[in-house]
Structures are given as structure tokens and as C-alpha cells.
Protein backbone atom coordinates (compact mmCIF):
# COMPACT_ATOMS: atom_id res chain seq x y z
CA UNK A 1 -24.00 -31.86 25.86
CA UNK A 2 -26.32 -29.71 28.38
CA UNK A 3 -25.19 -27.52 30.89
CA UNK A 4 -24.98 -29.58 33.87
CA UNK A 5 -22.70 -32.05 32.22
CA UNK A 6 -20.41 -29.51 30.97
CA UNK A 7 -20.59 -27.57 34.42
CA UNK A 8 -19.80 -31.04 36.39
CA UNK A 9 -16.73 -31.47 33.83
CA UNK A 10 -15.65 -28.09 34.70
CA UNK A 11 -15.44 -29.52 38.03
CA UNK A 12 -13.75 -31.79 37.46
CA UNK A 13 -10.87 -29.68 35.69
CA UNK A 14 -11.03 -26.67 38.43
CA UNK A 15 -9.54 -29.39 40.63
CA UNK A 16 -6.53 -29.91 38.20
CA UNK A 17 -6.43 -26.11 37.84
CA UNK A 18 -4.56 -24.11 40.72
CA UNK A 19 -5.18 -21.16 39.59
CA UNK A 20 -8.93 -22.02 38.69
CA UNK A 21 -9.65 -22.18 42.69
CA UNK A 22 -8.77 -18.82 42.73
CA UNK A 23 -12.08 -17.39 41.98
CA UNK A 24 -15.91 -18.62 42.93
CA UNK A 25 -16.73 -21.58 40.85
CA UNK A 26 -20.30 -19.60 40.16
CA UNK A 27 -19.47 -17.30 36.92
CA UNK A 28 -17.83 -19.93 34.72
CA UNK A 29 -21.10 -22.06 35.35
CA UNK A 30 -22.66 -19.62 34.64
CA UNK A 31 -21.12 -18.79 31.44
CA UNK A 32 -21.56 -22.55 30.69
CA UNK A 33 -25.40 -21.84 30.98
CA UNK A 34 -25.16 -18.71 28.51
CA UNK A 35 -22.95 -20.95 26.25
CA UNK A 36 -25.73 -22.89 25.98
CA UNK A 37 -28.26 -21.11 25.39
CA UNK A 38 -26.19 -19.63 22.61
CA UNK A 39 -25.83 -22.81 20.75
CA UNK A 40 -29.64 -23.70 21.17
CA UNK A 41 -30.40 -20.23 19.67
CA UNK A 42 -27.79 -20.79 16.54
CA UNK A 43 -29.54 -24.71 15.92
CA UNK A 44 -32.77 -22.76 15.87
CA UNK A 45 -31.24 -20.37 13.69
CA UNK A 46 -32.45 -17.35 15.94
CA UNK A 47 -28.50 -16.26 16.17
CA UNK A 48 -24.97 -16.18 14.46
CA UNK A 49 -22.91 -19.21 15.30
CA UNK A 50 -21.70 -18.32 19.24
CA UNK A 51 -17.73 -16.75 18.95
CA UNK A 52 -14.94 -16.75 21.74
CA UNK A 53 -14.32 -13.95 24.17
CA UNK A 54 -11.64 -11.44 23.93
CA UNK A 55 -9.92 -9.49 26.12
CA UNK A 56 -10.09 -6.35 24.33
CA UNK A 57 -13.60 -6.27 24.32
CA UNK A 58 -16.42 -6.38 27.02
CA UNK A 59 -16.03 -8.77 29.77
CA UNK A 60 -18.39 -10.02 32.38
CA UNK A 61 -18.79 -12.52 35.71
CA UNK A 62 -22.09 -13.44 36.94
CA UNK A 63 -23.20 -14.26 40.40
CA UNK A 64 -26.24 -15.89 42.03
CA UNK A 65 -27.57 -15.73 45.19
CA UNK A 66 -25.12 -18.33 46.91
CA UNK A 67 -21.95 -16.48 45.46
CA UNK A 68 -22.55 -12.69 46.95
CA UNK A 69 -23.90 -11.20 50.09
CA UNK A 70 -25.81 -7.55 50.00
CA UNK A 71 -25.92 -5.23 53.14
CA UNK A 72 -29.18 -3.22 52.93
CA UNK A 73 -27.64 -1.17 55.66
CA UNK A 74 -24.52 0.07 54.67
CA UNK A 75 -25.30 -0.73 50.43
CA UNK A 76 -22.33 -2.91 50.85
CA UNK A 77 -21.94 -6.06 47.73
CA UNK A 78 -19.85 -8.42 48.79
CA UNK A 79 -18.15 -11.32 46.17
CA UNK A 80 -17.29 -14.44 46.98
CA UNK A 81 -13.46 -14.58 46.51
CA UNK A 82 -12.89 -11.10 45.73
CA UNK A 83 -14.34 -9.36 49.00
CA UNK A 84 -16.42 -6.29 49.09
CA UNK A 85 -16.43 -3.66 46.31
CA UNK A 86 -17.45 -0.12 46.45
CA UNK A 87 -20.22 0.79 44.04
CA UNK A 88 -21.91 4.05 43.41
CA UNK A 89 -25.52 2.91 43.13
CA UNK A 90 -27.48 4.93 40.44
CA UNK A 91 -30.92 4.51 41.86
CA UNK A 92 -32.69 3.04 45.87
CA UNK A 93 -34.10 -0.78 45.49
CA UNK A 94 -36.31 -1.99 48.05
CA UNK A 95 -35.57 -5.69 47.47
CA UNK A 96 -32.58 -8.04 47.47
CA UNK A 97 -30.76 -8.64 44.18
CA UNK A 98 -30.83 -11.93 43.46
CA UNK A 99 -28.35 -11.95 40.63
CA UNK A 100 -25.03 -9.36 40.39
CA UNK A 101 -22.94 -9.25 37.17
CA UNK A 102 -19.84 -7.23 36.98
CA UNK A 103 -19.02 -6.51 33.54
CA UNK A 104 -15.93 -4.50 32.15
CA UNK A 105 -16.48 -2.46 29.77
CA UNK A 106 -13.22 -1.84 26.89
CA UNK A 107 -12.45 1.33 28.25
CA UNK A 108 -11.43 0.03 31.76
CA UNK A 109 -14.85 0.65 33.57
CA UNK A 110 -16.69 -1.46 35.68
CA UNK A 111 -20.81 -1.77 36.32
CA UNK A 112 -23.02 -3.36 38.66
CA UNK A 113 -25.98 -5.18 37.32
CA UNK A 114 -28.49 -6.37 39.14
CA UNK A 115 -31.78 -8.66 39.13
CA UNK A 116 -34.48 -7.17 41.25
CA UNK A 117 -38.09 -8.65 42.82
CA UNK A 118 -39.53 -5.02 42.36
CA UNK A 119 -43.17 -3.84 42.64
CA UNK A 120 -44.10 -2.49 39.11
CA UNK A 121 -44.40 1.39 38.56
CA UNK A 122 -47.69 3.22 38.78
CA UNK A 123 -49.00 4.03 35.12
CA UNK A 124 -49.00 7.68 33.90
CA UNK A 125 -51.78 10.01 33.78
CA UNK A 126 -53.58 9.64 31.01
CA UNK A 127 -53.26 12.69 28.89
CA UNK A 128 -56.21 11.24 26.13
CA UNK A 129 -53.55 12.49 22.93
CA UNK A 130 -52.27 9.94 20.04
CA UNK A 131 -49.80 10.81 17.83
CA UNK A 132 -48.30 9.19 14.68
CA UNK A 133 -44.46 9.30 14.46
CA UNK A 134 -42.78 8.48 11.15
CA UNK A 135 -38.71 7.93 11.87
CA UNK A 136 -35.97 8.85 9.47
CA UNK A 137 -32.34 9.71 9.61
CA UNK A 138 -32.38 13.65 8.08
CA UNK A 139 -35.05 13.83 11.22
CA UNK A 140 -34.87 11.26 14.08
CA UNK A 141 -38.97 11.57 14.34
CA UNK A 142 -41.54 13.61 12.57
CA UNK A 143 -44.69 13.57 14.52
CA UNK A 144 -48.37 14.23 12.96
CA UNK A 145 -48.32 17.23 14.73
CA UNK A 146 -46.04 18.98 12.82
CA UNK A 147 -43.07 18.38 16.15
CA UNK A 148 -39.94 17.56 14.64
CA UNK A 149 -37.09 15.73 16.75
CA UNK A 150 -33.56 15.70 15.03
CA UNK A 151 -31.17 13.63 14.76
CA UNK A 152 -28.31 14.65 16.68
CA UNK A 153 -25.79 12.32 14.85
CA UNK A 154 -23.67 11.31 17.76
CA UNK A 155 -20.89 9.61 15.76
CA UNK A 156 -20.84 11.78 12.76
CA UNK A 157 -19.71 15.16 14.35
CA UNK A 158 -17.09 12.69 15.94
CA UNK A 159 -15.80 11.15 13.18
CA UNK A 160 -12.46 13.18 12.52
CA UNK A 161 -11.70 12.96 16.09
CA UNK A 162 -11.97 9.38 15.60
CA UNK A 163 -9.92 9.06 12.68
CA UNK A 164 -7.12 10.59 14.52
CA UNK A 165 -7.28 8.47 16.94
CA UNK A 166 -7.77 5.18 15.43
CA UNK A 167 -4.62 6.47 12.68
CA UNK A 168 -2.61 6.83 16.44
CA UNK A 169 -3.47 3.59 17.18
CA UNK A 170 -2.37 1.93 14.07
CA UNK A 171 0.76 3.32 14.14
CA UNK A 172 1.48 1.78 17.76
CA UNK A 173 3.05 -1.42 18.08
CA UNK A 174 0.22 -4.12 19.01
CA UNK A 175 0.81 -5.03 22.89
CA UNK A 176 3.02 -2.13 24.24
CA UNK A 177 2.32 0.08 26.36
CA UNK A 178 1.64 2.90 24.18
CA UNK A 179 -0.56 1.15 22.18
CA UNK A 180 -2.76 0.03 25.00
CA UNK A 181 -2.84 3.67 25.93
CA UNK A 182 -4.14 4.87 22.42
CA UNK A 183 -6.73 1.60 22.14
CA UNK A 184 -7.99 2.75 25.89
CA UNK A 185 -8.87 6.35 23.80
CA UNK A 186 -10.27 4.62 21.17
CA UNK A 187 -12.30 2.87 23.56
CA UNK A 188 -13.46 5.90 25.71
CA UNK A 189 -14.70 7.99 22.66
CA UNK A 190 -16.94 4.73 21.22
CA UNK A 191 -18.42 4.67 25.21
CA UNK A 192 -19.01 8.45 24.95
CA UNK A 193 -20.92 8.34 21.25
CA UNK A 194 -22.83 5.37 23.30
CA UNK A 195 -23.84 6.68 25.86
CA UNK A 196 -24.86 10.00 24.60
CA UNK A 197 -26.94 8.27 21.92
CA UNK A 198 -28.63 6.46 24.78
CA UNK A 199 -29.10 9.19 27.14
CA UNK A 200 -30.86 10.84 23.96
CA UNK A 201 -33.30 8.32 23.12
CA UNK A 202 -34.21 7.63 26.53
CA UNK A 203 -35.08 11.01 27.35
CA UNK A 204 -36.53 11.32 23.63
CA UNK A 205 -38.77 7.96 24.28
CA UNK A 206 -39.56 8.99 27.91
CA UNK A 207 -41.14 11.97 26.72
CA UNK A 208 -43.00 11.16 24.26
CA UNK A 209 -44.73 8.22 26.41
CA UNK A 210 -45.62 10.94 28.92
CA UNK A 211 -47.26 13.08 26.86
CA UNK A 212 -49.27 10.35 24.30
CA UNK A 213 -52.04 7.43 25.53
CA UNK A 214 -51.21 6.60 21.91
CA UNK A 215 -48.12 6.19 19.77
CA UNK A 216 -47.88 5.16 16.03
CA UNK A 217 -45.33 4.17 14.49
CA UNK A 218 -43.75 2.30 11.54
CA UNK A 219 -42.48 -1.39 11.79
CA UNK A 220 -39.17 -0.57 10.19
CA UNK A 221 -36.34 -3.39 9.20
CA UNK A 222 -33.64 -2.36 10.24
CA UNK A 223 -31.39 -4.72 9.81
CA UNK A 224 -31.99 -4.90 6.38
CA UNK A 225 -31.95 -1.41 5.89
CA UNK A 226 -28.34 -1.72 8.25
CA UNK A 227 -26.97 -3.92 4.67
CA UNK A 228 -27.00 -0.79 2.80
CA UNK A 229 -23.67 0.42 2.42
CA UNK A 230 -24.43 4.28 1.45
CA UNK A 231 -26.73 4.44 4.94
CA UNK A 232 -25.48 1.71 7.52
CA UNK A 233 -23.56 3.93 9.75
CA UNK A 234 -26.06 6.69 9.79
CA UNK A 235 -28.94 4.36 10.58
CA UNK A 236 -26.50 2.35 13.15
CA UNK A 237 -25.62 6.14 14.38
CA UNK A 238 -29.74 6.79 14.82
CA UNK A 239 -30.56 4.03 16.87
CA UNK A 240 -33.57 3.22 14.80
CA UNK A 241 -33.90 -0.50 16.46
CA UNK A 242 -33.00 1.12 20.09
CA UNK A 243 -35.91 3.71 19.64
CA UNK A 244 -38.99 0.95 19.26
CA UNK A 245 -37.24 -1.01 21.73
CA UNK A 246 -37.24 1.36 24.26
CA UNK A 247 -40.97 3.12 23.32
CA UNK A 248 -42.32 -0.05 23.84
CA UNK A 249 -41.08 -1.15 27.42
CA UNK A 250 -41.89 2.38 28.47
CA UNK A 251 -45.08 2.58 26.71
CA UNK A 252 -45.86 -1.20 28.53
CA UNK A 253 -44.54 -0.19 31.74
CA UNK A 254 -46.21 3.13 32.09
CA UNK A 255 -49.49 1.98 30.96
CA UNK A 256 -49.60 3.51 27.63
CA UNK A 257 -50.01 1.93 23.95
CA UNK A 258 -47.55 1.40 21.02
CA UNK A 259 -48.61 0.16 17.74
CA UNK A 260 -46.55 -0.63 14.68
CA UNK A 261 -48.44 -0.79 11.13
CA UNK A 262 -47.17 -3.20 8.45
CA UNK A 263 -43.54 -1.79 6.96
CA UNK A 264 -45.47 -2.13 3.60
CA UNK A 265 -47.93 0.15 4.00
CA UNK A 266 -47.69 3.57 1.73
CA UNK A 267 -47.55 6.31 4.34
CA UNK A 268 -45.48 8.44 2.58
CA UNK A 269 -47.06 8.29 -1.40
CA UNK A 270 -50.71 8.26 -0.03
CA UNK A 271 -52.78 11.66 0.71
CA UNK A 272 -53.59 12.01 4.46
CA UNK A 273 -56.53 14.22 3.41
CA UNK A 274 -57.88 12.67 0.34
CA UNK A 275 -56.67 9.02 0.35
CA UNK A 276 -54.75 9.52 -3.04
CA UNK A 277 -51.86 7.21 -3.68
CA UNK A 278 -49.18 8.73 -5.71
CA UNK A 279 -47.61 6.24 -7.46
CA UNK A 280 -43.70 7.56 -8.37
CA UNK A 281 -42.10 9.30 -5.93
CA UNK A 282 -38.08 9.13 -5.48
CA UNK A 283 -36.49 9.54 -1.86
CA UNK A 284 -35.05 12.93 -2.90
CA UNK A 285 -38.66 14.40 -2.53
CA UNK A 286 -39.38 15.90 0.60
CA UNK A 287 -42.91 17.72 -0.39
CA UNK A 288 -44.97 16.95 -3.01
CA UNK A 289 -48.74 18.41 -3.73
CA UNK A 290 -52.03 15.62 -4.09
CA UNK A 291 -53.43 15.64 -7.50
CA UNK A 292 -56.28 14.91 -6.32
CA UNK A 293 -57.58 17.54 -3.74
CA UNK A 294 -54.32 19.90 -4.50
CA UNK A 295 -53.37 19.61 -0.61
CA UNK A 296 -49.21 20.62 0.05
CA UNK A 297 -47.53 17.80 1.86
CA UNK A 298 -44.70 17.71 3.95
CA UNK A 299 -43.25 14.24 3.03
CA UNK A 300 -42.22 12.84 6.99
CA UNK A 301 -45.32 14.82 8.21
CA UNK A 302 -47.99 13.29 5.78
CA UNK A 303 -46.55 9.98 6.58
CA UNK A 304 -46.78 10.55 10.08
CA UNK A 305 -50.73 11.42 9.80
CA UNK A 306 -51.29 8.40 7.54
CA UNK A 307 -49.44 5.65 10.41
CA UNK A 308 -51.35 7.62 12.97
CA UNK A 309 -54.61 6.44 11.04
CA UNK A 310 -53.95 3.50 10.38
CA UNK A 311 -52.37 2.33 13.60
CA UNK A 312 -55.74 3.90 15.09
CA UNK A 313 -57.99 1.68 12.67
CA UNK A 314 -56.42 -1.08 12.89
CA UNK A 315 -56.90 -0.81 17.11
CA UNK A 316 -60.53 0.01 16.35
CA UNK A 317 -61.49 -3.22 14.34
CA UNK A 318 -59.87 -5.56 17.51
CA UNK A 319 -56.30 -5.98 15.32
CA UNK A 320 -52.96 -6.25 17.43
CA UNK A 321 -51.47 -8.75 15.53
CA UNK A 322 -48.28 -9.29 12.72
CA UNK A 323 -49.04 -8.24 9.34
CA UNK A 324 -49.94 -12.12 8.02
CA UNK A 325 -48.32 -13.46 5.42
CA UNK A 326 -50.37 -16.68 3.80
CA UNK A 327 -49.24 -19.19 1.46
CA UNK A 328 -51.09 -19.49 -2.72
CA UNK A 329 -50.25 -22.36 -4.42
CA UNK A 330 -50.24 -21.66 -7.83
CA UNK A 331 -48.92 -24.97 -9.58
CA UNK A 332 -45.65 -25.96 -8.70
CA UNK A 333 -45.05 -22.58 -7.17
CA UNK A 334 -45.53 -20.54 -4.19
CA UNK A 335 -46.55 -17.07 -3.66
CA UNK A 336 -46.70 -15.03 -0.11
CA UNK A 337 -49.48 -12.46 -0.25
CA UNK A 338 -49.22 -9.48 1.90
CA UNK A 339 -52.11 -8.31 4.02
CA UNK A 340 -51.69 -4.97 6.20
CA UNK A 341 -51.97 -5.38 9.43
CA UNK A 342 -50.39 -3.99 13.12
CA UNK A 343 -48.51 -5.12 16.06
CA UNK A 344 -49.25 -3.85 18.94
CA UNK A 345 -46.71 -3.78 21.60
């Protein structure tokens, strides 16, 4: 079933519904429309199997064009059957929205999102620098510089204060008062590790795309890295994902380059000055010396030189593309072969 017949059927039971008439009859189609997109993604297997709302957690209502009215004059939003709001805009727009979604977050908040027909940014100076980053968790980034950017660890220096008051909350009987009061503290710290983590990497990412025509780095799985029990919540607590994703819209945006070399590529075991690979080398070691040309290596650092390189050869030769994977039949068998490669953003 597609989302018009499902959003005429929901017509159809509004009119049964007296309390359904009581808001615009925009958001829930809408909602239908994201419903089914969700199923579409889960029969393509691109996503989980689509779940139910709850209260508790983040809730949203979207509106199109014919369902709000914006005054450029006075900033005033105006929603169909709830009236105008008040909103403390974070940034001037020259154009109409054409979408608004309210969403509310678990803590009680409320945001304004909207969907904007805006001219793109000018592109940044170019500053003619590339630089190599190699990301880990001791150190959020370790350029080929020698820069280091830590890892502030947002939830980990919060993680007694959130014991406390998660072992409040579990002592509260579920639906009183008092226990909404200590899940609405629960709530408020989670926002507060989120948003500082975001303000970080923004600033972090920002940065860096200012000051580089060039950025290197490492095409990191995360998510299967996230499986690991002894390191999911501090690579959950980095923001690993959130760091590409962001480099690469403002690297796009801005007019600058991002290029991520193939996961499987050496960068820590090989020499940055001789091309040696060393062939054991645990996680514990952070510096090891080349037997080859007897060059000291700073683990991150040498790794950061060697993505630099190759992210800048691979550039050179025209590349841009997904490490490939291609198919040898051998028999009755199959084998994927490997070749390195680089995606540029």
C-alpha cells in the first residue's frame, strides 16, 4: 500500500475521529510519507525493520507550504490549528521556508526546522595546504603535521553523574510525578553530552576546512568497530561517523576537497620515509623505529603522513572512486580481491 492510499484512508478515519480534527490533517500525511519510505528502505535492506513512536522519546510534526504561513516582517511562523508560536531564530534567511517541522526533543524542548531555497555560500580562500588526518579515540585526530586534537570525551567525565541519576530514576515509580521529574534529568544531561559533542566537532571540522585545500583521511567502519564491546561507547562518545560526515559537507560546501583511502590500507605498519611495512605490530604500540632506514615513528603521526600520500596519489592518477572489490571464481567458490583505492567526497 503507497502513501496516497494510506493518506486517503486516514481520511477517511479523521472523519470518525473527533479529536483527530483537532489538529491540521498535514503532519500525519506526512508521517504516512516517512512511513513509507521507511518500509521501502527495510525491503531494500538499507534499514532496520521501521518501529513505533514513543512518547518518551523525540517527537516531531511536519508542515508544508499549505499548512503554515511565515511573516518576513515581524519573523512571525504561524501553524495551522495551533496559531502563531514564538521562535528564537538562530540565524537571517532570505527566502521562504517551504517546509517547518517542530520536533520535541525528550527533555521538554522544542526546535524549528526549516527547508530553505538559499543561494549557496561563497567558497573559502584557498590556502594551497593538504594535510593527512589519521582519527583515533586516545586522540580525536592526529594530523601529518605533528597537530594533535584530543578527544574531549564528553560522556565519560559524565558518567558518575549519570549513574546517579539514572539509579534516581530507577528507584521512582514508572508514571508519577517524581519519576517524570528524574527521567526529564536524565534527559537534559544526554542533550548536554550531545550537544557539546556537536558543538566540538563542528568547530573542530570547520577549522580544519578553513585552513586545508586538502584533507586525508581514513575510510573507517564504524559501525563495525561500534560491535566491539570493550570500545563501543568510547567510539559512540567520539563521534567518529559524525566527524567525516560533517568534513565532507563543509569541505563540499566551502569548495575544498576530502578524500578517504581504502580502510585496508597499512598506514600505521608502513614507513612514511622509507616505504617499509612492518609486519607485527599490536595496538598497545604507540612508536616504533623502521628497520629499514632506522627513522622514530610516532604511531597516529606516521599514519597520518602515509593517508596524506596516498589520498594525494590516488587524486593524481584521476582516482575518486570506492576501493573495488571484484569477484575470482575459483571452482565452486568465490573469492573478493581487494584493490586500494579512494573516495573522494
Amino acid at each position: 500500500m503507497n502513501d496516497l492510499l494510506t493518506s486517503a484512508e486516514w481520511t477517511k478515519q479523521r472523519n470518525l475521529l473527533p479529536w483527530a480534527s483537532e489538529t491540521s490533517c498535514v503532519p500525519p500525511q506526512q508521517a504516512l510519507r516517512h512511513l513509507q519510505t521507511a518500509f521501502v528502505n527495510f525491503f531494500e535492506k538499507r534499514s532496520g525493520y521501521p518501529s513505533f513512536k514513543k512518547k518518551s522519546r523525540k517527537q516531531s510534526a511536519e508542515y508544508t507550504r499549505s499548512a503554515f504561513k511565515y511573516d518576513r516582517a515581524t519573523k512571525t511562523l504561524t501553524l495551522a490549528k495551533v496559531g502563531s508560536i514564538k521562535v528564537r531564530w538562530s540565524r537571517d534567511f532570505q527566502s521562504d521556508p517551504t517546509t517547518v517541522t517542530i520536533t520535541k526533543s525528550p527533555s521538554g524542548r522544542y526546535h524549528v526546522t526549516i527547508i530553505l531555497d538559499e543561494p549557496e555560500p561563497k567558497h573559502l580562500a584557498k590556502t594551497g595546504e593538504a594535510i593527512g588526518a589519521d582519527l583515533g579515540l586516545s586522540r580525536l585526530a592526529t594530523l601529518s603535521n605533528g597537530e594533535r586534537i584530543s578527544n574531549p570525551r564528553h560522556l565519560g567525565g559524565r558518567l558518575g553523574e549519570l549513574a546517579h541519576l539514572q539509579r534516581t530514576l530507577s528507584r521512582r515509580k514508572k508514571g508519577s510525578g517524581r519519576w517524570n521529574r528524574a527521567r526529564l534529568k536524565v534527559a537534559r544531561l544526554y542533550e548536554k553530552i550531545s550537544d557539546t559533542r556537536a558543538d566540538a566537532l563542528h568547530k573542530t571540522t570547520l577549522d580544519l576546512v578553513r585552513r586545508f585545500d586538502f584533507i586525508a583521511i581514513e575510510d573507517l567502519h564504524v559501525r563495525g568497530m561500534s560491535k566491539l564491546r570493550s570500545l563501543a561507547r568510547s567510539i559512540s562518545d567520539a563521534g567518529l561517523a559524525s566527524f567525516r560526515t560533517m568534513l565532507e559537507y563543509k569541505a563540499k560546501r566551502y569548495g575544498k576537497e576530502v578524500v578517504a583511502i581504502d580502510r585496508f590500507y597499512p598506514s600505521s605498519k608502513t614507513c612514511s620515509t622509507c616505504g617499509y611495512i612492518k609486519q607485527d605490530m599490536a595496538m598497545s604500540v604507540r612508536a616504533w623505529d623502521c628497520q629499514s632506514c632506522g627513522t622514530h615513528h610516532d604511531r597516529d603521526e606516521n599514519a597520518a603522513k602515509n593517508i596524506l600520500a596516498v589520498g594525494q596519489t590516488v587524486t593524481a592518477r584521476g582516482g575518486g572512486v570506492r576501493p573495488k572489490r571484484t569477484t575470482v571464481r575459483r571452482g565452486n567458490r568465490q573469492r573478493n580481491v581487494k584493490h586500494q583505492g579512494a573516495t573522494r567526497a
